[in-house]
N, C-alpha and C. Protein backbone atom coordinates (compact mmCIF):
# COMPACT_ATOMS: atom_id res chain seq x y z
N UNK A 1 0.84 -1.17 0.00
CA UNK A 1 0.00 0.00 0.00
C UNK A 1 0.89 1.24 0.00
N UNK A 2 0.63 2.22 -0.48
CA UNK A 2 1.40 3.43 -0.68
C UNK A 2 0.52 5.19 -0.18
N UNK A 3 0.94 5.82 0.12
CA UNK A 3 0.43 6.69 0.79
C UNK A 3 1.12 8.14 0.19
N UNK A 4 0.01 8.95 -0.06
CA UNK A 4 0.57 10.05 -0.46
C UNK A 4 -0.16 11.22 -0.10
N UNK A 5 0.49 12.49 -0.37
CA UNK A 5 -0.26 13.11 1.01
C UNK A 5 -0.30 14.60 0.04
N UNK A 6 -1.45 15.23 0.17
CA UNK A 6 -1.73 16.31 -1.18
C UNK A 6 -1.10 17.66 -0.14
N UNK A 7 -0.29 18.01 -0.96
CA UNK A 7 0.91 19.44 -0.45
C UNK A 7 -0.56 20.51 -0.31
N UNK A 8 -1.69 20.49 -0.50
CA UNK A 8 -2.35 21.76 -0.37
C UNK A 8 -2.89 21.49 0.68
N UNK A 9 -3.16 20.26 1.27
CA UNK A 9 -3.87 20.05 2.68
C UNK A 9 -3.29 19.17 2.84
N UNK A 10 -2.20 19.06 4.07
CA UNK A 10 -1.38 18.44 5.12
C UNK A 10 -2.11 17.27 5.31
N UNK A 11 -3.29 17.73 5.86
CA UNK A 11 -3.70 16.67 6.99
C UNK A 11 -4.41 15.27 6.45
N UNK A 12 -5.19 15.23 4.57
CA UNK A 12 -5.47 14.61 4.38
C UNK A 12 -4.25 13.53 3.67
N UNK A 13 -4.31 12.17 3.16
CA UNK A 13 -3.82 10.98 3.48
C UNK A 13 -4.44 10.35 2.20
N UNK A 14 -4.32 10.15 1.27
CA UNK A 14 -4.74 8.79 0.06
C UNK A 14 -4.14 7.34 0.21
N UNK A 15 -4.70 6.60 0.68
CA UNK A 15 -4.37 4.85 0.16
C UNK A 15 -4.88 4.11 -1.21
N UNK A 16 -3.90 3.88 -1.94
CA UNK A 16 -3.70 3.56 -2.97
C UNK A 16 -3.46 1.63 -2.70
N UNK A 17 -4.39 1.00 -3.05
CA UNK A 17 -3.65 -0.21 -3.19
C UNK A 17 -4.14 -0.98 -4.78
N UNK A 18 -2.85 -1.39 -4.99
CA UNK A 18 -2.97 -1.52 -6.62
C UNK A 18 -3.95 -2.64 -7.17
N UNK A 19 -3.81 -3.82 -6.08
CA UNK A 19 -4.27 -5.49 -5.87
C UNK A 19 -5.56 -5.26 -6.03
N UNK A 20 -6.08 -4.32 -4.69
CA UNK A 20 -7.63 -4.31 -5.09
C UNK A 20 -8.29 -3.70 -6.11
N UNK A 21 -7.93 -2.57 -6.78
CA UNK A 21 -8.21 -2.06 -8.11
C UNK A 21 -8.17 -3.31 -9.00
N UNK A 22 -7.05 -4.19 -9.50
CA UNK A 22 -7.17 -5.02 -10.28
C UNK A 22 -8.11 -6.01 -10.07
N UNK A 23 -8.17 -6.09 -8.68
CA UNK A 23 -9.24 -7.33 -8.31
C UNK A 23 -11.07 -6.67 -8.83
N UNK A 24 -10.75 -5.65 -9.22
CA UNK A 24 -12.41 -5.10 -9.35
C UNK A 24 -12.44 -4.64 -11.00
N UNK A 25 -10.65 -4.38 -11.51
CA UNK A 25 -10.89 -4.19 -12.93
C UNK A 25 -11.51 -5.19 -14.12
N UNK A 26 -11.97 -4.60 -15.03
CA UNK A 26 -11.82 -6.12 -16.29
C UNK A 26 -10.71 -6.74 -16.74
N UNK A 27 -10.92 -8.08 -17.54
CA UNK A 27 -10.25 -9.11 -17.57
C UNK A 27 -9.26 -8.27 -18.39
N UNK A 28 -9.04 -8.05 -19.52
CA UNK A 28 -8.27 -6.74 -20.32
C UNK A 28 -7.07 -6.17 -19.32
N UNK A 29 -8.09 -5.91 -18.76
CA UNK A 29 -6.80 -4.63 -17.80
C UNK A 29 -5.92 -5.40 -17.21
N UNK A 30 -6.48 -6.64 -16.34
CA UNK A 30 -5.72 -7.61 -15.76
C UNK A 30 -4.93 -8.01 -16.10
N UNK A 31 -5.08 -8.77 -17.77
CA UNK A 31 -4.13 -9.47 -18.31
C UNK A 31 -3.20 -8.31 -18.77
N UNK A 32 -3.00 -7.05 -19.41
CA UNK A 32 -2.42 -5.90 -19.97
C UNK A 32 -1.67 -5.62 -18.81
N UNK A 33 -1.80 -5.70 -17.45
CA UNK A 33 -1.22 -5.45 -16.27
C UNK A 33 -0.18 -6.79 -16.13
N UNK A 34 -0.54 -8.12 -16.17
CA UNK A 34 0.64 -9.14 -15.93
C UNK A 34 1.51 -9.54 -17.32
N UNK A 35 0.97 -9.26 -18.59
CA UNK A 35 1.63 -9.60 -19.12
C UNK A 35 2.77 -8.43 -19.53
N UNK A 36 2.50 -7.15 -19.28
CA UNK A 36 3.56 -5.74 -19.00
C UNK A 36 2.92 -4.87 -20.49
N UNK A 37 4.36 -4.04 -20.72
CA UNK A 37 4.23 -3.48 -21.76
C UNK A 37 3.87 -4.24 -23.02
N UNK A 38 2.97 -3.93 -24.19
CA UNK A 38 3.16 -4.75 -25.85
C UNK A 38 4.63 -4.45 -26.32
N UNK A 39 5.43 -5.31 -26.45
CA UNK A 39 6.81 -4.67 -27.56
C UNK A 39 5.77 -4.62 -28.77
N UNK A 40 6.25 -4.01 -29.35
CA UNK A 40 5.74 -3.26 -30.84
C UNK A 40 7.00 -4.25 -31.80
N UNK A 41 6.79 -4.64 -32.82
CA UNK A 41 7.44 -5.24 -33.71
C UNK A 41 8.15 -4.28 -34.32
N UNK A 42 9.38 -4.18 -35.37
CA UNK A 42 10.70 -3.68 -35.39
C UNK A 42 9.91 -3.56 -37.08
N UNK A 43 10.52 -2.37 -37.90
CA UNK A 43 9.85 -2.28 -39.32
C UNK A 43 10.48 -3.26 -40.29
N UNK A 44 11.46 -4.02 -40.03
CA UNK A 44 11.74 -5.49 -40.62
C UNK A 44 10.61 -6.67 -40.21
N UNK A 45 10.35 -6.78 -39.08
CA UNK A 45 9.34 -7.50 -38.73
C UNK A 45 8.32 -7.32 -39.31
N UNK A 46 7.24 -6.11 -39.15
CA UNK A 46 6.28 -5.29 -39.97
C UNK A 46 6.32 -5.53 -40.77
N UNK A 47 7.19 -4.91 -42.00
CA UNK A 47 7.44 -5.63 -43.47
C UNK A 47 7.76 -6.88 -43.71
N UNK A 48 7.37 -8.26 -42.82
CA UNK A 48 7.58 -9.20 -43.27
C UNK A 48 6.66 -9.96 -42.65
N UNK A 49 5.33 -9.57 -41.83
CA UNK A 49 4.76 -10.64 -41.35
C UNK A 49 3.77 -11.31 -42.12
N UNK A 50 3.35 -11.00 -43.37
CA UNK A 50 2.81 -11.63 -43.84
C UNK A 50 3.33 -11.97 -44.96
N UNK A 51 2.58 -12.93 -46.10
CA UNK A 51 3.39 -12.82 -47.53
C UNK A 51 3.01 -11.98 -48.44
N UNK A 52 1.96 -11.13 -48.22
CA UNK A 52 1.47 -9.67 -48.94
C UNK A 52 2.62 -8.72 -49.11
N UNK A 53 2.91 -8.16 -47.23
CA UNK A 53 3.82 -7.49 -46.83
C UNK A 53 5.55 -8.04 -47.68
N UNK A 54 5.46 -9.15 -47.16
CA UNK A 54 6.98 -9.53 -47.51
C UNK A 54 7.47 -9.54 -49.38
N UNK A 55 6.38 -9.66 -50.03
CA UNK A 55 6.45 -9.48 -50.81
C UNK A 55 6.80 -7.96 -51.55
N UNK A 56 6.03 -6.82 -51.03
CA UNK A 56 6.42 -5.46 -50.89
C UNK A 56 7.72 -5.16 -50.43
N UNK A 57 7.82 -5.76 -49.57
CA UNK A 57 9.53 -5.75 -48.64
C UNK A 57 10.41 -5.50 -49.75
N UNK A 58 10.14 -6.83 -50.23
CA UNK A 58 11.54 -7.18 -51.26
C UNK A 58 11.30 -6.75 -52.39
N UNK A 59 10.45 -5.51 -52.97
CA UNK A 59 10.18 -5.18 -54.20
C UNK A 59 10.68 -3.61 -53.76
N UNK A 60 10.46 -3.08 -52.68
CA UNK A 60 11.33 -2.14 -52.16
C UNK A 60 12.71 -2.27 -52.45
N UNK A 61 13.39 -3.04 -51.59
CA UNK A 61 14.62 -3.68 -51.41
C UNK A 61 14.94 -3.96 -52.75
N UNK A 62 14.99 -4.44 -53.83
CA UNK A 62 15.31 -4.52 -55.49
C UNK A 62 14.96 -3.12 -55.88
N UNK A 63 14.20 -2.65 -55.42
CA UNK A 63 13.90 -1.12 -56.46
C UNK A 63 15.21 -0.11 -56.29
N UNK A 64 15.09 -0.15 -54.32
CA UNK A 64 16.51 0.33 -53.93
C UNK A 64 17.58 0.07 -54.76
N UNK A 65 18.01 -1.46 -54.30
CA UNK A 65 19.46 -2.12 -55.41
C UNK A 65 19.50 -1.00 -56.47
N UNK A 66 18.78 -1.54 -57.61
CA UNK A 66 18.74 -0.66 -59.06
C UNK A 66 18.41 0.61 -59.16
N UNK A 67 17.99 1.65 -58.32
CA UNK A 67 18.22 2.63 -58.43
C UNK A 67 19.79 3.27 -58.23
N UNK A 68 20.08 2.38 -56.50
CA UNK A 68 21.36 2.99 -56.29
C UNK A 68 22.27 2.30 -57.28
N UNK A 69 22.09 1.47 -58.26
CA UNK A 69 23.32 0.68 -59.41
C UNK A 69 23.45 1.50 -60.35
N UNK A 70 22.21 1.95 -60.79
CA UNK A 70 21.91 2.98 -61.81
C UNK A 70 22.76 4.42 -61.46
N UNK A 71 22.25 4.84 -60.17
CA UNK A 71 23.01 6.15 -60.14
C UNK A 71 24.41 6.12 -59.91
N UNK A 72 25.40 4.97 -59.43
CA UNK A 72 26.48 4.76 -59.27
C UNK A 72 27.07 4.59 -60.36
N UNK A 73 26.56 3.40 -61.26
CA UNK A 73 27.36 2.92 -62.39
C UNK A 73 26.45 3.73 -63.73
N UNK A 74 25.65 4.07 -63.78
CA UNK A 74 25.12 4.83 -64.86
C UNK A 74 26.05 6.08 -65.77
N UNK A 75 25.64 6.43 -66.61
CA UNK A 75 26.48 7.32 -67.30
C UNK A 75 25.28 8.01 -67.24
N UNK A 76 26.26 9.44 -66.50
CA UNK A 76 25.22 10.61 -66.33
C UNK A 76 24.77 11.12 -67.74
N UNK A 77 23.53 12.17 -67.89
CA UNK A 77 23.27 12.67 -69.29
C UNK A 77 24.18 13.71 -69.80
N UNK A 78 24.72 13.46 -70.83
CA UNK A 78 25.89 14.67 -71.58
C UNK A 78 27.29 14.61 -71.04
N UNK A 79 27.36 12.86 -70.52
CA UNK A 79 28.95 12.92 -70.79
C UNK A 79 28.96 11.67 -71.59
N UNK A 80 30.46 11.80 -71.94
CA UNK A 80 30.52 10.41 -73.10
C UNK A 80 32.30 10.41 -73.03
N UNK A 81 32.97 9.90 -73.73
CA UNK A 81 34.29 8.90 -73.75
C UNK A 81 34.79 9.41 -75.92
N UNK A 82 35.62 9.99 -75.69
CA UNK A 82 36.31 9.66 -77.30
C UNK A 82 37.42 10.12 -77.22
N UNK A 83 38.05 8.67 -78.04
CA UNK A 83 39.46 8.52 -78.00
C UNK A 83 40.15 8.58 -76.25
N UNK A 84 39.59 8.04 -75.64
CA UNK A 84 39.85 8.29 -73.85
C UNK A 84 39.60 9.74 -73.56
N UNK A 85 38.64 10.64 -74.08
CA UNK A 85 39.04 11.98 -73.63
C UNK A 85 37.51 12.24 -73.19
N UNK A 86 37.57 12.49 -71.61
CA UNK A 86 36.11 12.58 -70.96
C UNK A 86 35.50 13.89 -71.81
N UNK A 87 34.20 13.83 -71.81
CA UNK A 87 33.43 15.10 -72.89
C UNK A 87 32.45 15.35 -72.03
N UNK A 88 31.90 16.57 -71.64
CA UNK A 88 30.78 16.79 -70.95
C UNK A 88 29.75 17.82 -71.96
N UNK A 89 28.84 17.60 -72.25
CA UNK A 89 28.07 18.78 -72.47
C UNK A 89 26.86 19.09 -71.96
N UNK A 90 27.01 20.72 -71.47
CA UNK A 90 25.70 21.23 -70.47
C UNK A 90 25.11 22.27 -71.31
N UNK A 91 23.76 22.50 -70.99
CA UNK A 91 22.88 23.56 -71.83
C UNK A 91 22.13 23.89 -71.04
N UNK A 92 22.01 25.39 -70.97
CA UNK A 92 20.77 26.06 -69.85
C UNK A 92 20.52 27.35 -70.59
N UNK A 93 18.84 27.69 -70.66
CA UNK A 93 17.99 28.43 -71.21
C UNK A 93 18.15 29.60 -69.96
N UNK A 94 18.56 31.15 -70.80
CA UNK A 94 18.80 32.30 -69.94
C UNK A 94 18.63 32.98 -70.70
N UNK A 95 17.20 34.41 -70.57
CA UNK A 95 16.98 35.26 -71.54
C UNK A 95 16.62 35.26 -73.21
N UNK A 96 15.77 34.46 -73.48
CA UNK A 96 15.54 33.72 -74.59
C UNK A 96 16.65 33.09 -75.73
N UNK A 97 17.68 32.69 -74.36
CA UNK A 97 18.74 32.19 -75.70
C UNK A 97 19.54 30.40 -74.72
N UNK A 98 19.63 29.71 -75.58
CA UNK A 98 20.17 28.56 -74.85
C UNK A 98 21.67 29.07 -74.84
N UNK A 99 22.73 28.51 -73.96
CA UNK A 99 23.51 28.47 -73.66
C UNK A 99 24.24 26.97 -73.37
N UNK A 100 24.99 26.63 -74.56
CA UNK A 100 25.88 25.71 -74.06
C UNK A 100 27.16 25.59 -74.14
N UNK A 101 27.77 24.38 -73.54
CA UNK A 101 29.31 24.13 -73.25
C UNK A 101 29.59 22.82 -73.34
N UNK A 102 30.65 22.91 -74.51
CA UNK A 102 31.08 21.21 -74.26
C UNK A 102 32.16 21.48 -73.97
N UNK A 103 32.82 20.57 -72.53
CA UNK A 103 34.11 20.41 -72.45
C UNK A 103 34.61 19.30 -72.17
N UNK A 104 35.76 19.38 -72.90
CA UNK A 104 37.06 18.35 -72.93
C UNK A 104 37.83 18.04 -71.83
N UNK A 105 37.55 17.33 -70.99
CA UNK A 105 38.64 17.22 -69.53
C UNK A 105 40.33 16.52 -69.96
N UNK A 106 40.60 17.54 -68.92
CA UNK A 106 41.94 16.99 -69.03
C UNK A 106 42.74 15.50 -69.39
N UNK A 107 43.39 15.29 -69.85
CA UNK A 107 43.90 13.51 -69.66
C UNK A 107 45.76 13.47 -70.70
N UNK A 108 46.39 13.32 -69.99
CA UNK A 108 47.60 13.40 -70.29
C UNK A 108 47.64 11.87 -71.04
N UNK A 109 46.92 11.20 -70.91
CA UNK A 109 47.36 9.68 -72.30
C UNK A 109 46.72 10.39 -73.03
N UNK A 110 45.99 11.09 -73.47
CA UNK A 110 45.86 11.90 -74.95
C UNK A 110 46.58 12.67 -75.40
N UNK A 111 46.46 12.31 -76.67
CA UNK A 111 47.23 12.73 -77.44
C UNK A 111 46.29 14.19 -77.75
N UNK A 112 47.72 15.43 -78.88
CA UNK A 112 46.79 15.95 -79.69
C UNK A 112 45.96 15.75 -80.82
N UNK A 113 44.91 16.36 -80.63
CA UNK A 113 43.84 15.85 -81.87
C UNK A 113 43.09 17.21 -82.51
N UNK A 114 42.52 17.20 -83.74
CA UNK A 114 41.78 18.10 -84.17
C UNK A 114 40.05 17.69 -83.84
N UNK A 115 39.44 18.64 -83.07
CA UNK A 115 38.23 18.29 -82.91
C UNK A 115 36.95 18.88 -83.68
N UNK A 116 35.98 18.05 -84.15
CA UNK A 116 35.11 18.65 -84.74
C UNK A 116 33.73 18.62 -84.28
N UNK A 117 32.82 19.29 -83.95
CA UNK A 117 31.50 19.17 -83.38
C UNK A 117 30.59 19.40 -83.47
N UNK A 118 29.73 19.28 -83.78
CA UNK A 118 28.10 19.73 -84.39
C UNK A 118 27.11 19.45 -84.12
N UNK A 119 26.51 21.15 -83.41
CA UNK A 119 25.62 21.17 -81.70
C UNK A 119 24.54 20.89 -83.04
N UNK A 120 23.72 20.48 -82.38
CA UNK A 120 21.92 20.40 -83.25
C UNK A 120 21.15 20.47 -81.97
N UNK A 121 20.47 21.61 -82.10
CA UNK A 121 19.07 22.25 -81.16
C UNK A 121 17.93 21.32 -81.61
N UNK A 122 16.93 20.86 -81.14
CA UNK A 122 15.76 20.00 -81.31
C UNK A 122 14.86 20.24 -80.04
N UNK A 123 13.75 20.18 -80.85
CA UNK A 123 12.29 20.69 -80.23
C UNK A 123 11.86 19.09 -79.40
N UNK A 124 10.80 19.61 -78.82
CA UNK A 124 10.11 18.75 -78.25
C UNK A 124 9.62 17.04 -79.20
N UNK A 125 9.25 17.49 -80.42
CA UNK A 125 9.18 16.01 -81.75
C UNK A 125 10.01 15.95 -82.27
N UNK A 126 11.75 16.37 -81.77
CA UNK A 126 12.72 15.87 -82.34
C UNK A 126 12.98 16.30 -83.71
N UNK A 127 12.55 17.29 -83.68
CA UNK A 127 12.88 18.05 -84.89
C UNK A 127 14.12 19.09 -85.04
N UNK A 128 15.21 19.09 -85.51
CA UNK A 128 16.17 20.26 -86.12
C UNK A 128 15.52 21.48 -86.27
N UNK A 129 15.86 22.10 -85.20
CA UNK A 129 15.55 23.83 -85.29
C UNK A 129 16.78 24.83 -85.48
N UNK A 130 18.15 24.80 -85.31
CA UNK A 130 19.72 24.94 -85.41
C UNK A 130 20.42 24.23 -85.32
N UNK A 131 21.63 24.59 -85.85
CA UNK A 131 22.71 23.67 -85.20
C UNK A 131 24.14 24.53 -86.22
N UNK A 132 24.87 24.05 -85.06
CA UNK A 132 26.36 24.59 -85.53
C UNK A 132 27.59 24.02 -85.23
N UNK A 133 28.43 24.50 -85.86
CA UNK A 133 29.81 23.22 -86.15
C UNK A 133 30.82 24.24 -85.29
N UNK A 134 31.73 23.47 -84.72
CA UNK A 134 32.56 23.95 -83.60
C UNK A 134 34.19 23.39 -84.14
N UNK A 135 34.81 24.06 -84.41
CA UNK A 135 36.15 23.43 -84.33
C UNK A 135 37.54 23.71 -83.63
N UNK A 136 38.29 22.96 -82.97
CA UNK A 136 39.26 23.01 -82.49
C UNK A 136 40.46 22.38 -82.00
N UNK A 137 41.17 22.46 -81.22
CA UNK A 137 42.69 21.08 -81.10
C UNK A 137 42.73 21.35 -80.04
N UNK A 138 42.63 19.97 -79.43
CA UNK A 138 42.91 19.13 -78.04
C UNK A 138 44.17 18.81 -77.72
N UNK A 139 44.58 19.69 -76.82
CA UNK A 139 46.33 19.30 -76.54
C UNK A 139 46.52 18.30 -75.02
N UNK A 140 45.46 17.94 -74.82
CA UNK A 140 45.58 17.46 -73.33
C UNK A 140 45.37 17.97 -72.49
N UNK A 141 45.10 19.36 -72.02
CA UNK A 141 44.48 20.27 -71.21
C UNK A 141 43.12 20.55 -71.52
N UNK A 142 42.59 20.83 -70.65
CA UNK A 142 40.76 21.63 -71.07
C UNK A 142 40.80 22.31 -71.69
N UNK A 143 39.92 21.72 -72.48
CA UNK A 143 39.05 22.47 -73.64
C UNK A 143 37.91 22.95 -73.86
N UNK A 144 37.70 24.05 -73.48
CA UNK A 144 35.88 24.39 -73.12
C UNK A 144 35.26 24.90 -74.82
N UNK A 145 34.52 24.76 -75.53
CA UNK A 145 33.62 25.67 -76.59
C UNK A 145 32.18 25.99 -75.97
N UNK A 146 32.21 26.65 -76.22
CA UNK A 146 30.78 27.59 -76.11
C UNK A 146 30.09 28.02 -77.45
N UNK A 147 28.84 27.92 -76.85
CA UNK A 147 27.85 28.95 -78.28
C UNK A 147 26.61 29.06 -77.54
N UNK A 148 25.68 29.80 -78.43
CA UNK A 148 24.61 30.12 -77.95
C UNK A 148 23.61 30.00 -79.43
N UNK A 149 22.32 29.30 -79.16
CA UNK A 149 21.11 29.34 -79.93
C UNK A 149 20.06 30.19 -79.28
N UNK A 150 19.17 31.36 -80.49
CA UNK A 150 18.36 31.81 -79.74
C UNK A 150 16.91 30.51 -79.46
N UNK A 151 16.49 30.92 -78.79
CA UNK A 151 15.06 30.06 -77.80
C UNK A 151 14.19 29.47 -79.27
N UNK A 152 13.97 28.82 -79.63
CA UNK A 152 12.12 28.81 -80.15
C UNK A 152 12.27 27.39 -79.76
N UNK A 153 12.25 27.22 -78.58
CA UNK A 153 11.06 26.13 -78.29
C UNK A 153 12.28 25.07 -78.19
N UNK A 154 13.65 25.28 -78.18
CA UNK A 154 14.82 23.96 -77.75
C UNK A 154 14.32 23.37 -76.78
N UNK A 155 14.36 22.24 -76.55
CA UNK A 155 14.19 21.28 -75.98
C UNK A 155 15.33 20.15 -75.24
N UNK A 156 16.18 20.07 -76.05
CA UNK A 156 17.14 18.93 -76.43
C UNK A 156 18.48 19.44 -77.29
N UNK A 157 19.68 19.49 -76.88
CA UNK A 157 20.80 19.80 -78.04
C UNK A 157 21.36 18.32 -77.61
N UNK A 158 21.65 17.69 -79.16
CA UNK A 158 22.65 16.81 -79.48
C UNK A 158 24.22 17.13 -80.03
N UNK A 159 25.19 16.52 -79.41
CA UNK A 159 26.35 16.67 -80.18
C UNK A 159 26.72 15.90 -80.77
N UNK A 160 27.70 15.60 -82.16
CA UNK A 160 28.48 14.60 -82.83
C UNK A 160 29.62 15.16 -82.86
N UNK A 161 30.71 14.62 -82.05
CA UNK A 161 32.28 14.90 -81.71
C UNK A 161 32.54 14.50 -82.90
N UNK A 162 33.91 14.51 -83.76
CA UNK A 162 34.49 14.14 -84.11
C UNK A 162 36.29 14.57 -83.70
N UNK A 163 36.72 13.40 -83.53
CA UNK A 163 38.34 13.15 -83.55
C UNK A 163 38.93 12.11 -84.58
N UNK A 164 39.70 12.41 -85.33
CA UNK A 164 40.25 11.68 -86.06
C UNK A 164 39.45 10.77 -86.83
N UNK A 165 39.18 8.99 -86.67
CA UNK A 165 38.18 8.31 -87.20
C UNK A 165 37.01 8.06 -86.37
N UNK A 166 36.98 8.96 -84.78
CA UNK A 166 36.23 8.40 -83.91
C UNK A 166 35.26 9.80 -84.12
N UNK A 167 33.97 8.58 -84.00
CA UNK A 167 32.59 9.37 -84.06
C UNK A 167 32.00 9.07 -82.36
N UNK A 168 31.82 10.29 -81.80
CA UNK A 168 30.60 9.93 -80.47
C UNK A 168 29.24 11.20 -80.76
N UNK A 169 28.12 10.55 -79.81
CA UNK A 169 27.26 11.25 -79.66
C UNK A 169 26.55 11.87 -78.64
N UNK A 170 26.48 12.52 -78.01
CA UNK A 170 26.18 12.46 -76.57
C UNK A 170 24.94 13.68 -76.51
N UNK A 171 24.00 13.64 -75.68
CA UNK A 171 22.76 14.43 -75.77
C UNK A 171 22.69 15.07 -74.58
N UNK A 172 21.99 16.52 -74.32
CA UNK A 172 21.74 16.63 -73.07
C UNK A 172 19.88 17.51 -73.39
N UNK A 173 19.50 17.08 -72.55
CA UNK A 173 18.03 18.05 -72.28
C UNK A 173 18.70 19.42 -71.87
N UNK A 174 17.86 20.64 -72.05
CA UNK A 174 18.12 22.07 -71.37
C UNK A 174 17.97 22.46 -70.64
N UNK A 175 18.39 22.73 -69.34
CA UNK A 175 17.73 23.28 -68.35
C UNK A 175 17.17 24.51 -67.82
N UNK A 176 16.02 24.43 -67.60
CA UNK A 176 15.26 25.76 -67.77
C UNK A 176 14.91 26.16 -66.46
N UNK A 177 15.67 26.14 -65.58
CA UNK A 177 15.73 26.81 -63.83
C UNK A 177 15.69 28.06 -64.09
């Protein structure tokens, strides 16, 4: 029995006994009282107690895998490989005019080369709306070109590198932030 005593009046006294409460509660309370707290199951557990659930589990779990394979081992959009020489190209819409850049990253096993390139602007149905030819020589250091197309409606610029006998192609969408 436990006794507690209310700080605003001294003199009164509460008896608390727990036994007889339970002895007068329902069966519920009783059993919720001896058998203690519910542990709650762990979200591995959750996701696996049935074969509905477990099935979801592991369609999660694979979606995960291949997303994170994809973004690890994937080749991002607008880079590409010629003659070993990494190529990036970016395009972003500013003031009704696209703006892009292809560059040549550095790589000392390359050699020099004469480069040739030819941006093509394309609409939303993949249609040729501009395009222009870029030329220059790759000494093994960066190589940035630039140009600019005005706006009607780019969508998409494609490039075709050329080095020597090697042809690549590499695409990027525009970004319009």
């Amino acid at each position: 029995m436990r006794e507690t005593r209310d700080p605003e009046k001294p003199d009164i006294v509460f008896h608390y006994n727990r036994e007889r409460r339970l002895a007068n509660a329902p069966e519920s309370v009783r059993r919720a009282y001896e058998e203690g707290p519910i542990k709650r199951p762990g979200i591995i557990r959750g996701l696996t107690a049935s074969p509905g659930l477990r099935s979801i589990f592991f369609v999660i779990v694979l979606l995960s895998a291949i997303i994170t394979g994809v973004g690890i081992f994937g080749t991002p959009e607008g880079y590409s490989k010629i003659d070993g020489i990494p190529v990036s190209l970016k395009a972003l819409h500013f003031d009704e005019q696209v703006y892009f850049t292809l560059t040549f990253l550095p790589d000392e096993a390359a050699e020099a080369a004469r480069i040739r390139a030819e941006v093509i602007a394309l609409n939303e149905s993949g249609m040729i709306l501009d395009q222009m030819e870029l030329d220059s020589v790759f000494t093994g250091s960066k190589l940035v070109l630039r140009g600019v197309f005005p706006d009607h409606g780019i969508t998409r610029l494609s490039a075709d590198i050329h080095t020597g006998n090697s042809i690549v192609t590499t695409g990027v969408s525009v970004d319009r932030k």
